[in-house]
PDB file of N, CA and C in Angstrom:
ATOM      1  N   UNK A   1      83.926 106.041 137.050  1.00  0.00           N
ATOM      2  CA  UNK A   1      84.446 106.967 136.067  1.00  0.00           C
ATOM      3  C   UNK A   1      83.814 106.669 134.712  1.00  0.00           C
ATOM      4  N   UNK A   2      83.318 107.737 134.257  1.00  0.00           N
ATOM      5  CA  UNK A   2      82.604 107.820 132.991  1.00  0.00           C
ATOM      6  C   UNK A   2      84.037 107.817 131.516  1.00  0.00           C
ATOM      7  N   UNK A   3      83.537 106.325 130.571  1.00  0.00           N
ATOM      8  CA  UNK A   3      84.464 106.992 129.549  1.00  0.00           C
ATOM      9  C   UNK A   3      83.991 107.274 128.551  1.00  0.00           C
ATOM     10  N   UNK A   4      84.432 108.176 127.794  1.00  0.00           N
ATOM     11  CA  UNK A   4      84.138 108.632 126.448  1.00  0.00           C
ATOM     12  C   UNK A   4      84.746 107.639 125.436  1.00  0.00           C
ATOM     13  N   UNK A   5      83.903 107.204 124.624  1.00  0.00           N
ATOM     14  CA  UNK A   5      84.322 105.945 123.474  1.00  0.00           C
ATOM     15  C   UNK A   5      84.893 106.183 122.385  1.00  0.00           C
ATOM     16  N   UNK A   6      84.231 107.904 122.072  1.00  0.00           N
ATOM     17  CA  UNK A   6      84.537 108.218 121.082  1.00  0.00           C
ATOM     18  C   UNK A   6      85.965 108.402 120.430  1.00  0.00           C
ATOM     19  N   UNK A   7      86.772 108.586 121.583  1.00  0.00           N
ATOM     20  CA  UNK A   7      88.484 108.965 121.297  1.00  0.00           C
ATOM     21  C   UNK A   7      88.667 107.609 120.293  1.00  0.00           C
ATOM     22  N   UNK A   8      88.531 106.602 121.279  1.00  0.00           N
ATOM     23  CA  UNK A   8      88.594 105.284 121.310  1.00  0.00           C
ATOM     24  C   UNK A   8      88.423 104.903 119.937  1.00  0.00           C
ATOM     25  N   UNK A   9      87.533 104.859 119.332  1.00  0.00           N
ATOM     26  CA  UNK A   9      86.404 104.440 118.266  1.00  0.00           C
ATOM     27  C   UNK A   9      87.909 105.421 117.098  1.00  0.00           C
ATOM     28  N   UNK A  10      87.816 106.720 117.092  1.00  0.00           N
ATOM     29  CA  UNK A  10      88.823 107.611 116.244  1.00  0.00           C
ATOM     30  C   UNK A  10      90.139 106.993 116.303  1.00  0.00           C
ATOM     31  N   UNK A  11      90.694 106.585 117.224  1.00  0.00           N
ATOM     32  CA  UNK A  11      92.368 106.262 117.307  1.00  0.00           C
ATOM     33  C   UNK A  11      91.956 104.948 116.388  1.00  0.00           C
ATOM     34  N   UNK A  12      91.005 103.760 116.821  1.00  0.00           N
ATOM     35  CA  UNK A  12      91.252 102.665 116.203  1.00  0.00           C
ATOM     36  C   UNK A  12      90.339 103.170 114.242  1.00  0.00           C
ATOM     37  N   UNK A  13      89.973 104.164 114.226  1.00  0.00           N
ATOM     38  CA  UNK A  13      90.216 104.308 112.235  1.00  0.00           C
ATOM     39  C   UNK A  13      91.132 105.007 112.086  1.00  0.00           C
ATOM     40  N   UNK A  14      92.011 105.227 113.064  1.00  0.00           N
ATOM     41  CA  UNK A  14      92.989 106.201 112.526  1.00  0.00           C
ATOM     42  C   UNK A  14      93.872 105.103 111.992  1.00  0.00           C
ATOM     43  N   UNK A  15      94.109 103.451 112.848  1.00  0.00           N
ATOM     44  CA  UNK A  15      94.731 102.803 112.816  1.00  0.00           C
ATOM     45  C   UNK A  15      94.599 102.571 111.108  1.00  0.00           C
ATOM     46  N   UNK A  16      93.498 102.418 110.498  1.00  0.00           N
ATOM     47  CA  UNK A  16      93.328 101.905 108.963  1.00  0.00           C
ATOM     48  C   UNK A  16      93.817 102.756 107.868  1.00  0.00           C
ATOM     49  N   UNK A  17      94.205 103.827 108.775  1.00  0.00           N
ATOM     50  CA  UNK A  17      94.625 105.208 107.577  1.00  0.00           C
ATOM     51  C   UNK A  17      96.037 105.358 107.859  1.00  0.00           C
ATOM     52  N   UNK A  18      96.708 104.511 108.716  1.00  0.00           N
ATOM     53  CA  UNK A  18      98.574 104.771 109.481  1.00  0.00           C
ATOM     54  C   UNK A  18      99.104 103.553 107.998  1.00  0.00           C
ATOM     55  N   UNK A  19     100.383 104.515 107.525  1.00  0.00           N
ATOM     56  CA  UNK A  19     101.052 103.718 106.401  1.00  0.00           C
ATOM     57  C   UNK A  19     101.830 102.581 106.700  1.00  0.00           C
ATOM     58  N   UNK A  20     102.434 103.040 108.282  1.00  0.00           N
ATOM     59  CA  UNK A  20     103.347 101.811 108.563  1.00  0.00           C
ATOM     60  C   UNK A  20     102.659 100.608 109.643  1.00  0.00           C
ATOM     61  N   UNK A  21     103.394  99.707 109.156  1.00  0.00           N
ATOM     62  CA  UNK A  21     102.592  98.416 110.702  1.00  0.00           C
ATOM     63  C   UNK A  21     102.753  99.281 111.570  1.00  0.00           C
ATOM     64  N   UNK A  22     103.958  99.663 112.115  1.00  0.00           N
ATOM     65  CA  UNK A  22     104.999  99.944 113.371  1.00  0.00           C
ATOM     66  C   UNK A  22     103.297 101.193 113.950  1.00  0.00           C
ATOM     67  N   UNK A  23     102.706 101.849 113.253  1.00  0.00           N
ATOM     68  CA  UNK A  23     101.452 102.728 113.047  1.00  0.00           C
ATOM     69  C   UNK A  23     100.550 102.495 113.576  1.00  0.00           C
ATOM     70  N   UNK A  24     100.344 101.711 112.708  1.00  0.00           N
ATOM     71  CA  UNK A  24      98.815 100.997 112.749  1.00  0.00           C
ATOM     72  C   UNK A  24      98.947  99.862 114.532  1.00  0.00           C
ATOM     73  N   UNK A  25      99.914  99.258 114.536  1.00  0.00           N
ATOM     74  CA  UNK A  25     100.031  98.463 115.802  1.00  0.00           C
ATOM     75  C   UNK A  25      99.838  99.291 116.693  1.00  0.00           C
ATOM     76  N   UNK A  26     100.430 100.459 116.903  1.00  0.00           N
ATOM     77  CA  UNK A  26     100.420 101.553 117.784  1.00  0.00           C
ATOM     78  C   UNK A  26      99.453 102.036 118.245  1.00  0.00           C
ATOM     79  N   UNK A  27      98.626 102.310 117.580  1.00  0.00           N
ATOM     80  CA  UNK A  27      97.191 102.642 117.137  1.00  0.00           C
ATOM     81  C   UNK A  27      96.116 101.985 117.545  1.00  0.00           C
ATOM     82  N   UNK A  28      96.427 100.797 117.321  1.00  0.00           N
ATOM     83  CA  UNK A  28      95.522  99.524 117.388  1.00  0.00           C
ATOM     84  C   UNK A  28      95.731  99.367 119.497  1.00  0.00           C
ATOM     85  N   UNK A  29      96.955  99.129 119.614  1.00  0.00           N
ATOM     86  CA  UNK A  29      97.585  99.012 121.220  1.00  0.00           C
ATOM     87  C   UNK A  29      96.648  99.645 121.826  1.00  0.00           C
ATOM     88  N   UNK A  30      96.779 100.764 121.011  1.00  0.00           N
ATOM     89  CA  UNK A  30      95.476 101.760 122.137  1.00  0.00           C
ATOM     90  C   UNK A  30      94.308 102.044 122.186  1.00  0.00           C
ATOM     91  N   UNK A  31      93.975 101.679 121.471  1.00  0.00           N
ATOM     92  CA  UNK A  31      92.067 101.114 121.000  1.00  0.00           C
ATOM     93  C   UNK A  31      91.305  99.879 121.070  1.00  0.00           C
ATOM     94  N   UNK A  32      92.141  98.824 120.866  1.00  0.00           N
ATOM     95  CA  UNK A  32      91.256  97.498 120.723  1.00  0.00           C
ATOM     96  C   UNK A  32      92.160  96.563 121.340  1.00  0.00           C
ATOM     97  N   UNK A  33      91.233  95.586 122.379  1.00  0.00           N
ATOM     98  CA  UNK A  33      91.835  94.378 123.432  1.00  0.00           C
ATOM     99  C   UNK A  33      92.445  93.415 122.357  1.00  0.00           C
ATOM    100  N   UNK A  34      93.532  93.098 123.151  1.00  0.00           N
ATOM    101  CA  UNK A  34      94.053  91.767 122.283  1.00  0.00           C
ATOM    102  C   UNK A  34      93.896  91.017 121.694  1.00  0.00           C
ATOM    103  N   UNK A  35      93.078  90.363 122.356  1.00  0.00           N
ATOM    104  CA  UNK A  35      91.965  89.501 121.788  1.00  0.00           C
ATOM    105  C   UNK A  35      90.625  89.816 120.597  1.00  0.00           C
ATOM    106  N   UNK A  36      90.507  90.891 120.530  1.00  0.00           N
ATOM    107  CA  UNK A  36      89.589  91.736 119.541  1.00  0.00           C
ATOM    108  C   UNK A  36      89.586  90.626 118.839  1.00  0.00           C
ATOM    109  N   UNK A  37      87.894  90.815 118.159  1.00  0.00           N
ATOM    110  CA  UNK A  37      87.860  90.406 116.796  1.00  0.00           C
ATOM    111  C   UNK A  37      86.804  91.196 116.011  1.00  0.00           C
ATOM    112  N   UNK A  38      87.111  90.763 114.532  1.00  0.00           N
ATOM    113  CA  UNK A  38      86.784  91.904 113.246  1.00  0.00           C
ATOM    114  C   UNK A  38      86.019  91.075 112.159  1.00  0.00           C
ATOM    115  N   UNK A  39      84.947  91.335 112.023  1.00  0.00           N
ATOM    116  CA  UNK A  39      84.222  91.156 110.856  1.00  0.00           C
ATOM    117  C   UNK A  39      83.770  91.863 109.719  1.00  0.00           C
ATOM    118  N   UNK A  40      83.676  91.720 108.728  1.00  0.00           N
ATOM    119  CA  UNK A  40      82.732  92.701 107.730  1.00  0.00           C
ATOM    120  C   UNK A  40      82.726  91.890 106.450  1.00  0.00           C
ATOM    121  N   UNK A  41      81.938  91.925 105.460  1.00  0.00           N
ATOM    122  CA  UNK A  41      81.644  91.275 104.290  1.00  0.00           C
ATOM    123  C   UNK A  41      82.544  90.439 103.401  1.00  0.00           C
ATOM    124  N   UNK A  42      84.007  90.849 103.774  1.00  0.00           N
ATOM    125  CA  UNK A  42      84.781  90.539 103.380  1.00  0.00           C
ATOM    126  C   UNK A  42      85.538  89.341 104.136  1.00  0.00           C
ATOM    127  N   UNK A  43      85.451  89.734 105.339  1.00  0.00           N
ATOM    128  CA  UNK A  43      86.794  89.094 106.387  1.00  0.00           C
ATOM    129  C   UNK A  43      86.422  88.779 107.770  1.00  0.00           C
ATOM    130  N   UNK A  44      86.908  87.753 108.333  1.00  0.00           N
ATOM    131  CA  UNK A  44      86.559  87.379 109.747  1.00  0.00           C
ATOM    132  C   UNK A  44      87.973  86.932 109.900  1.00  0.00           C
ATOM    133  N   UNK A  45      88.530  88.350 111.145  1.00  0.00           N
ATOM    134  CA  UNK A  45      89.650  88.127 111.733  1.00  0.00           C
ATOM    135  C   UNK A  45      89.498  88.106 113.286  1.00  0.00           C
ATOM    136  N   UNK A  46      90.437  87.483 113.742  1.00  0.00           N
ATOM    137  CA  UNK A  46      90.935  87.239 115.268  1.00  0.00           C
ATOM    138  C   UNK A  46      92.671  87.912 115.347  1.00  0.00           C
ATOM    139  N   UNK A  47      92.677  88.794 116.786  1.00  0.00           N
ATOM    140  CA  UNK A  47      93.697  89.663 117.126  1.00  0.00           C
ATOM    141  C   UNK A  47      94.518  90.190 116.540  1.00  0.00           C
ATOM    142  N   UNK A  48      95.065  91.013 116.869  1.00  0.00           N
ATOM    143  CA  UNK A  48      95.810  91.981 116.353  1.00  0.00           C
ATOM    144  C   UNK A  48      96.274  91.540 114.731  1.00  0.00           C
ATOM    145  N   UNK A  49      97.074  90.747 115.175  1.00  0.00           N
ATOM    146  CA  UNK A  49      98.153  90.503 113.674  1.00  0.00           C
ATOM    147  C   UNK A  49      97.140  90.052 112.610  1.00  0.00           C
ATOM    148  N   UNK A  50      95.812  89.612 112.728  1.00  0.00           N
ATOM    149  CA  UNK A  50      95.588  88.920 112.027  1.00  0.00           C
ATOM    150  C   UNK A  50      94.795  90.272 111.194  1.00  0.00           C
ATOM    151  N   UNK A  51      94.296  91.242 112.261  1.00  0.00           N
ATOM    152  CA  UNK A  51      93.719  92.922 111.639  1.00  0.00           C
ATOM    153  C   UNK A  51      94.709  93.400 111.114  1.00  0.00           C
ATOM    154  N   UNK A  52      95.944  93.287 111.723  1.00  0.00           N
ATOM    155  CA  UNK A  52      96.727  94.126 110.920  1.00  0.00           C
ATOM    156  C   UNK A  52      97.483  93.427 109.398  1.00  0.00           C
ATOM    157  N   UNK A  53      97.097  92.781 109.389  1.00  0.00           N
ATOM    158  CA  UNK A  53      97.391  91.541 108.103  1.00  0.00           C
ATOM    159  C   UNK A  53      96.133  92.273 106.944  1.00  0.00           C
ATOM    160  N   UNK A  54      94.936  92.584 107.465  1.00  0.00           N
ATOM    161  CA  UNK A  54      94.125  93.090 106.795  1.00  0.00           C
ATOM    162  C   UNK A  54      93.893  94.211 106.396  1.00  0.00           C
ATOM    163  N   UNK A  55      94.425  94.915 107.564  1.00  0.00           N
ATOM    164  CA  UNK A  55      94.345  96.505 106.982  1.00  0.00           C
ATOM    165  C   UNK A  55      95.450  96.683 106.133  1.00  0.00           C
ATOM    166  N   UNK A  56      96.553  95.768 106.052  1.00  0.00           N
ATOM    167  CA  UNK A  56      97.899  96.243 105.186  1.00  0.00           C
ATOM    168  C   UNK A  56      97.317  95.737 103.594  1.00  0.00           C
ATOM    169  N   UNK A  57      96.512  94.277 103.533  1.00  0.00           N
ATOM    170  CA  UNK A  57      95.834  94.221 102.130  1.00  0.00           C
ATOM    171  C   UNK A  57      94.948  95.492 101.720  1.00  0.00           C
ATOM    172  N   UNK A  58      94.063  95.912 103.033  1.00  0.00           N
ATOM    173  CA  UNK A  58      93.438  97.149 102.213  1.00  0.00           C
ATOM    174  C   UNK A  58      94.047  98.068 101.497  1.00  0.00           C
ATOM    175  N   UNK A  59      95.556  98.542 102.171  1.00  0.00           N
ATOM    176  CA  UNK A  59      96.281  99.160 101.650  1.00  0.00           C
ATOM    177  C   UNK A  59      96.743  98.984 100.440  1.00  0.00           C
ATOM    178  N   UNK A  60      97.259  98.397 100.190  1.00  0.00           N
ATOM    179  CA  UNK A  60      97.737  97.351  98.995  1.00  0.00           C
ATOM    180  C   UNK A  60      96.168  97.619  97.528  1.00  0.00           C
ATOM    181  N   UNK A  61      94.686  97.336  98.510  1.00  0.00           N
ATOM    182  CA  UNK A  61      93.945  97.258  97.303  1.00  0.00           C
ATOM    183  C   UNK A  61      93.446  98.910  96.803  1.00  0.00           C
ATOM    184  N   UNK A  62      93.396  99.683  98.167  1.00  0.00           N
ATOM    185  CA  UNK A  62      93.051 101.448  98.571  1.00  0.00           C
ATOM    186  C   UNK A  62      94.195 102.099  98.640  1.00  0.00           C
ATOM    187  N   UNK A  63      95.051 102.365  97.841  1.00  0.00           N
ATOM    188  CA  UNK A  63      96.201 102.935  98.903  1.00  0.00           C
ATOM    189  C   UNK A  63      95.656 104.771  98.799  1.00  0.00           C
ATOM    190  N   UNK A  64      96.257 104.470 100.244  1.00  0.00           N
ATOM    191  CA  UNK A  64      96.274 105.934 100.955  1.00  0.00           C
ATOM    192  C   UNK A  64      94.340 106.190 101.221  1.00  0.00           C
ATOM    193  N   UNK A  65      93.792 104.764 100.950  1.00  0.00           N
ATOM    194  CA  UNK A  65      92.586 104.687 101.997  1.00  0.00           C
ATOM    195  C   UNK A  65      92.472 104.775 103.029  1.00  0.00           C
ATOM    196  N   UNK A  66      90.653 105.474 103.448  1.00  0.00           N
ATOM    197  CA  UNK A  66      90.971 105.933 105.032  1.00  0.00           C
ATOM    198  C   UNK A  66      89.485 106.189 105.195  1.00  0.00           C
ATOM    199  N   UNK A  67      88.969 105.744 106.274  1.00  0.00           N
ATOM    200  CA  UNK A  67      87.624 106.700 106.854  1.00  0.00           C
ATOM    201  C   UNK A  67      87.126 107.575 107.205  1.00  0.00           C
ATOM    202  N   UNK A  68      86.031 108.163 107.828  1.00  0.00           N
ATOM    203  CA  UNK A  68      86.187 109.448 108.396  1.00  0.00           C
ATOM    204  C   UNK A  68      84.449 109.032 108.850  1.00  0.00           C
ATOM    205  N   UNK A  69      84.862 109.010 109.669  1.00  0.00           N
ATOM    206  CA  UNK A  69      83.223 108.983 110.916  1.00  0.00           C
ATOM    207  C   UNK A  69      82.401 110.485 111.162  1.00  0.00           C
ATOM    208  N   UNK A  70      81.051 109.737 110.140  1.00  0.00           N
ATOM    209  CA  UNK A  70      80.177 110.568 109.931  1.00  0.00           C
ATOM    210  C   UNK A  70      79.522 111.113 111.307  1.00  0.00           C
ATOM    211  N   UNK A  71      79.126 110.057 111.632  1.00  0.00           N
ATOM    212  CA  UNK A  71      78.118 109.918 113.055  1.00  0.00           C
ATOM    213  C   UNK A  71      78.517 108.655 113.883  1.00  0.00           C
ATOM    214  N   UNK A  72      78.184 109.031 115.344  1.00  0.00           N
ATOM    215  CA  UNK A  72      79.077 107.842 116.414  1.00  0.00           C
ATOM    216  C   UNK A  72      77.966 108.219 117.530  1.00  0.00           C
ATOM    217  N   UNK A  73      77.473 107.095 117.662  1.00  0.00           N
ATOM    218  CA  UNK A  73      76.307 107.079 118.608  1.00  0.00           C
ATOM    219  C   UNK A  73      77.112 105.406 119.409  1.00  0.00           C
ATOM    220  N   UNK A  74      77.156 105.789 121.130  1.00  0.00           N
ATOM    221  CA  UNK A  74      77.432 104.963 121.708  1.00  0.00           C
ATOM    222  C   UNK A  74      76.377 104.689 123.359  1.00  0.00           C
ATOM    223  N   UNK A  75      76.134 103.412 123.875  1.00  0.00           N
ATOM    224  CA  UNK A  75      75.537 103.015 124.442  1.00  0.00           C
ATOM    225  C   UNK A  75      75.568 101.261 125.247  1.00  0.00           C
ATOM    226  N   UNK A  76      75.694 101.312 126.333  1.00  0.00           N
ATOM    227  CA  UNK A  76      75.925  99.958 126.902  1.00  0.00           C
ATOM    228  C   UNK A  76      76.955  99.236 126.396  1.00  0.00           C
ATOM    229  N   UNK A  77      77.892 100.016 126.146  1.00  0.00           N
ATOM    230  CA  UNK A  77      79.127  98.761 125.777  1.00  0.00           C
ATOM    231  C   UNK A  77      78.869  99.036 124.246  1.00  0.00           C
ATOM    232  N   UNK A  78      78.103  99.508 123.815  1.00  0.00           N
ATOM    233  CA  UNK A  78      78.347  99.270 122.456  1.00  0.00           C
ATOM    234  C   UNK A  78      78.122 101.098 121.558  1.00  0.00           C
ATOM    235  N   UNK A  79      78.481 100.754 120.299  1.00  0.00           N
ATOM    236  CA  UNK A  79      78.816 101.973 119.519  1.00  0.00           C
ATOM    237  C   UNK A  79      78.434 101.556 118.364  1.00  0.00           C
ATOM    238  N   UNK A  80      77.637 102.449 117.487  1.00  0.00           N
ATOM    239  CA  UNK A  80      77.515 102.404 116.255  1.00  0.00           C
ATOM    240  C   UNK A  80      78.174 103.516 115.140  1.00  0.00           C
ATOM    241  N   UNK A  81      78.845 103.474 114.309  1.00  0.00           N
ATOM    242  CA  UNK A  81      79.469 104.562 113.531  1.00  0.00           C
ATOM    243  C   UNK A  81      79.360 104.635 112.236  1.00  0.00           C
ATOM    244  N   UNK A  82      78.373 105.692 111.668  1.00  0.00           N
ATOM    245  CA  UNK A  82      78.177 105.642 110.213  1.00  0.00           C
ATOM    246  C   UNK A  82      79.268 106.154 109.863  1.00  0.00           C
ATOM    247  N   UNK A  83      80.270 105.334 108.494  1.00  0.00           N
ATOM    248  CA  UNK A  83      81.245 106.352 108.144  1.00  0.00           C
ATOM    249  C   UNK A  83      80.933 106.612 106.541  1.00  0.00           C
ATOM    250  N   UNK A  84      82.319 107.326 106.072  1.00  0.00           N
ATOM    251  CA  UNK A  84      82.920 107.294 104.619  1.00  0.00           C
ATOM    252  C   UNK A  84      84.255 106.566 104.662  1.00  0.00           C
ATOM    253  N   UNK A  85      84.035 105.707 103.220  1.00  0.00           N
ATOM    254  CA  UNK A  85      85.711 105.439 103.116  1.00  0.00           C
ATOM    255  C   UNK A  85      85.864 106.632 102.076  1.00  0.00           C
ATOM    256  N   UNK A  86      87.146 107.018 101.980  1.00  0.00           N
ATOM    257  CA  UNK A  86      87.903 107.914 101.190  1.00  0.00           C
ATOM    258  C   UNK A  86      89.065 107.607 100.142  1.00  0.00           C
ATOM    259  N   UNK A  87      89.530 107.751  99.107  1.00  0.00           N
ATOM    260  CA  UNK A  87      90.701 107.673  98.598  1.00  0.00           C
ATOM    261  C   UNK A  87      91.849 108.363  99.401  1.00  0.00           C
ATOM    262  N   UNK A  88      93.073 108.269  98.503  1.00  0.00           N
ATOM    263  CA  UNK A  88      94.309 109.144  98.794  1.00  0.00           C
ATOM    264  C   UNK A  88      94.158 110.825  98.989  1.00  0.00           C
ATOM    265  N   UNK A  89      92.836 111.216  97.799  1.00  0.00           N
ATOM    266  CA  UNK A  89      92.547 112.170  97.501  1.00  0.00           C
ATOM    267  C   UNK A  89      91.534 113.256  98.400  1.00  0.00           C
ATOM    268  N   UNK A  90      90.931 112.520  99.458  1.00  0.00           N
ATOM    269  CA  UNK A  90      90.085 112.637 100.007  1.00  0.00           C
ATOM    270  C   UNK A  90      88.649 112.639  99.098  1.00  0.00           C
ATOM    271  N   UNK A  91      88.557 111.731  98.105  1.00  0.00           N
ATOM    272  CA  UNK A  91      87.202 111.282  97.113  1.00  0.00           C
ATOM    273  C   UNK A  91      86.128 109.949  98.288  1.00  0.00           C
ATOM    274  N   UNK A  92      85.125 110.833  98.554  1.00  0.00           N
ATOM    275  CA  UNK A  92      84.503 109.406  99.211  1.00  0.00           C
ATOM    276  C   UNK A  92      84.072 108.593  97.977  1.00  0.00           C
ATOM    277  N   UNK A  93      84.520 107.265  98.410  1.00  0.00           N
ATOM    278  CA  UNK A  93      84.570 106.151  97.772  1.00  0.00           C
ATOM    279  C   UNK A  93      83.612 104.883  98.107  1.00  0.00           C
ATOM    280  N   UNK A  94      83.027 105.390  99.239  1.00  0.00           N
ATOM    281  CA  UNK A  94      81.758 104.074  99.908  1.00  0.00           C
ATOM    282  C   UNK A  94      81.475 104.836 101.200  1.00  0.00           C
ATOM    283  N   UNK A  95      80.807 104.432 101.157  1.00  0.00           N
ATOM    284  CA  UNK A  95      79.908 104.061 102.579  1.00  0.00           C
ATOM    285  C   UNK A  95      80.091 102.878 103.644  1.00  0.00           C
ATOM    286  N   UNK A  96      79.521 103.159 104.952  1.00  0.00           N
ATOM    287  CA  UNK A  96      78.962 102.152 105.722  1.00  0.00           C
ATOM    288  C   UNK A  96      79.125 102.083 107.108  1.00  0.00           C
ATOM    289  N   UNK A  97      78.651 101.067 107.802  1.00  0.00           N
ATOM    290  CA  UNK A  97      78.053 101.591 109.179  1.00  0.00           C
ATOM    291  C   UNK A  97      78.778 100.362 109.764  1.00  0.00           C
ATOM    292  N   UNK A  98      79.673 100.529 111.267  1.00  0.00           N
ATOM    293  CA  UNK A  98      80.211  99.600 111.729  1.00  0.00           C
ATOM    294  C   UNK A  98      79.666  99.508 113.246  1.00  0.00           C
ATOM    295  N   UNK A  99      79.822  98.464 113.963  1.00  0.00           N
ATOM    296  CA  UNK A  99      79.264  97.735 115.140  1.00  0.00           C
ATOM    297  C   UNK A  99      80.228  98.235 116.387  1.00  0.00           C
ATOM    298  N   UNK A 100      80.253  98.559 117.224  1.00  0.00           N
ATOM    299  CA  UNK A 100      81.384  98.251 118.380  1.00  0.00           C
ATOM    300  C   UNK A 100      81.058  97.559 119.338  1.00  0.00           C
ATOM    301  N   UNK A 101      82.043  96.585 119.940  1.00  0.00           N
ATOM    302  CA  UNK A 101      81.760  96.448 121.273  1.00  0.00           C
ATOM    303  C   UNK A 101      83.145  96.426 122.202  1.00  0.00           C
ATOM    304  N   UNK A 102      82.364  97.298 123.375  1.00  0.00           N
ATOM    305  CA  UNK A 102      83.726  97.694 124.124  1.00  0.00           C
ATOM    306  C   UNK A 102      83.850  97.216 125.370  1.00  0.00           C
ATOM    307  N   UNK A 103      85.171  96.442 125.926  1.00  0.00           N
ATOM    308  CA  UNK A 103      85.381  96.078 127.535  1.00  0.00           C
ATOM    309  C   UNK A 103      85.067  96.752 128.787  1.00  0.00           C
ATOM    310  N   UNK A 104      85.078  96.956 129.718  1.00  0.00           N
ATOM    311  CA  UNK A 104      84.834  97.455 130.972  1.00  0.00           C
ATOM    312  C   UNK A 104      86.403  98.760 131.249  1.00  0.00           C
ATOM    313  N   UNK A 105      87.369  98.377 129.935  1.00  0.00           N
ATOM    314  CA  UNK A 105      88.634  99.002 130.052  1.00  0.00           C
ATOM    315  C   UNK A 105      88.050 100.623 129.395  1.00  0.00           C
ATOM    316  N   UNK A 106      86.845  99.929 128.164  1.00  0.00           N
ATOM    317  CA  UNK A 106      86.907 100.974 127.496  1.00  0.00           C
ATOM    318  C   UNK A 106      87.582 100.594 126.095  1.00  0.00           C
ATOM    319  N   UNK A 107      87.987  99.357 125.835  1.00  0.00           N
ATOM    320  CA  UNK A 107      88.750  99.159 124.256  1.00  0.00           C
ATOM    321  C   UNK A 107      87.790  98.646 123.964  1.00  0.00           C
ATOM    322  N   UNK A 108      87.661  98.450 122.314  1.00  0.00           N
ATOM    323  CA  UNK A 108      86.614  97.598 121.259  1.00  0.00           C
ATOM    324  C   UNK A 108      87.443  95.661 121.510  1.00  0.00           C
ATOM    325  N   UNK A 109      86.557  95.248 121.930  1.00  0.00           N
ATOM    326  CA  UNK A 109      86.726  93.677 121.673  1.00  0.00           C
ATOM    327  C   UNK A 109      85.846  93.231 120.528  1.00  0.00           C
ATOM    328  N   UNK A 110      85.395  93.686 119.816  1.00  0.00           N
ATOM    329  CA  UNK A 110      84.890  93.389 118.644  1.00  0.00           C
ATOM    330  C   UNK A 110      84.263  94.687 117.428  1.00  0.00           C
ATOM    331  N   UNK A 111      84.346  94.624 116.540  1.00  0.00           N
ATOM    332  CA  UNK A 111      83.884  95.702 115.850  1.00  0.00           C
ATOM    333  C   UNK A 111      83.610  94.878 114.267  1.00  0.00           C
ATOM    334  N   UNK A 112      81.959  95.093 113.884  1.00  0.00           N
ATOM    335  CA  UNK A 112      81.391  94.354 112.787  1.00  0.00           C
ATOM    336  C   UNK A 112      80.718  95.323 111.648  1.00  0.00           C
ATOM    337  N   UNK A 113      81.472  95.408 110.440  1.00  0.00           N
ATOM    338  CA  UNK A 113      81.390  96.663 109.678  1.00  0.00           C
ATOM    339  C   UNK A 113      80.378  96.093 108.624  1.00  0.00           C
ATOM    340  N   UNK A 114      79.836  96.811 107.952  1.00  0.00           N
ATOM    341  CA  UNK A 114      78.498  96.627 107.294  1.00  0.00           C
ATOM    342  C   UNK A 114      78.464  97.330 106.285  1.00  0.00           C
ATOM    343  N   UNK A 115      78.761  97.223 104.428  1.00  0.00           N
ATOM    344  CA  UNK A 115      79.398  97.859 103.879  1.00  0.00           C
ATOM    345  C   UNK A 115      79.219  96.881 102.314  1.00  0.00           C
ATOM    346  N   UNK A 116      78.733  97.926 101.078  1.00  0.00           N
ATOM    347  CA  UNK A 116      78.460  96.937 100.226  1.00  0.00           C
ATOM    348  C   UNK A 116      79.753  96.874  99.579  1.00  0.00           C
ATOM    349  N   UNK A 117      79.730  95.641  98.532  1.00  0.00           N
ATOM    350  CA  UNK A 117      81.026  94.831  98.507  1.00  0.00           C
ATOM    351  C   UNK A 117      81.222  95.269  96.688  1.00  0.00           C
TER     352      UNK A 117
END
């Protein structure tokens, strides 16, 4: 069975744009293995709580920040996704291009974002 990544790849930025944990966990449940881990210029996290510890500071530093995936090119387990970050306002606010890599389930066990600081 063939899967499509892309859902996948969307539910877990939807997770960075959900206001509540109770959200974002939800979100996360259904996109990325437990074990996941997260890098980018800023941060090197391990599983869940420790992403969702991070996306709630983003909040805190962006509020009502959020992405929106420009382009999503996927291949062998892996995915590349140019995005935008956005304000509250929908103002793009940055750029940048993130990494995926996905299990045999089909979730991201790792995802490495690339993004000036």
């Amino acid at each position: 069975m063939k899967i499509d990544h892309q859902p996948t790849w969307e539910t877990y930025t939807l997770a960075w744009k959900a206001e509540s944990i109770d959200d974002k966990r939800a979100l996360i449940g259904a996109s990325l293995a437990r074990d996941c881990a997260y890098q980018d210029p800023l941060a090197n996290v391990s599983g869940w709580d420790e992403l969702l510890a991070y996306m709630a500071d983003f909040h805190q530093q962006v509020p009502g920040g959020h992405f929106v995936t420009r382009r999503f090119r996927y291949h062998n387990g892996h995915s590349v996704a140019q995005w935008d970050m956005l304000d509250a306002q929908g103002k793009v606010i940055g750029d940048g291009v993130s990494v995926g890599h996905y299990n045999d389930a089909g979730r991201l066990v790792n995802v490495t974002g690339f993004f000036d600081t």
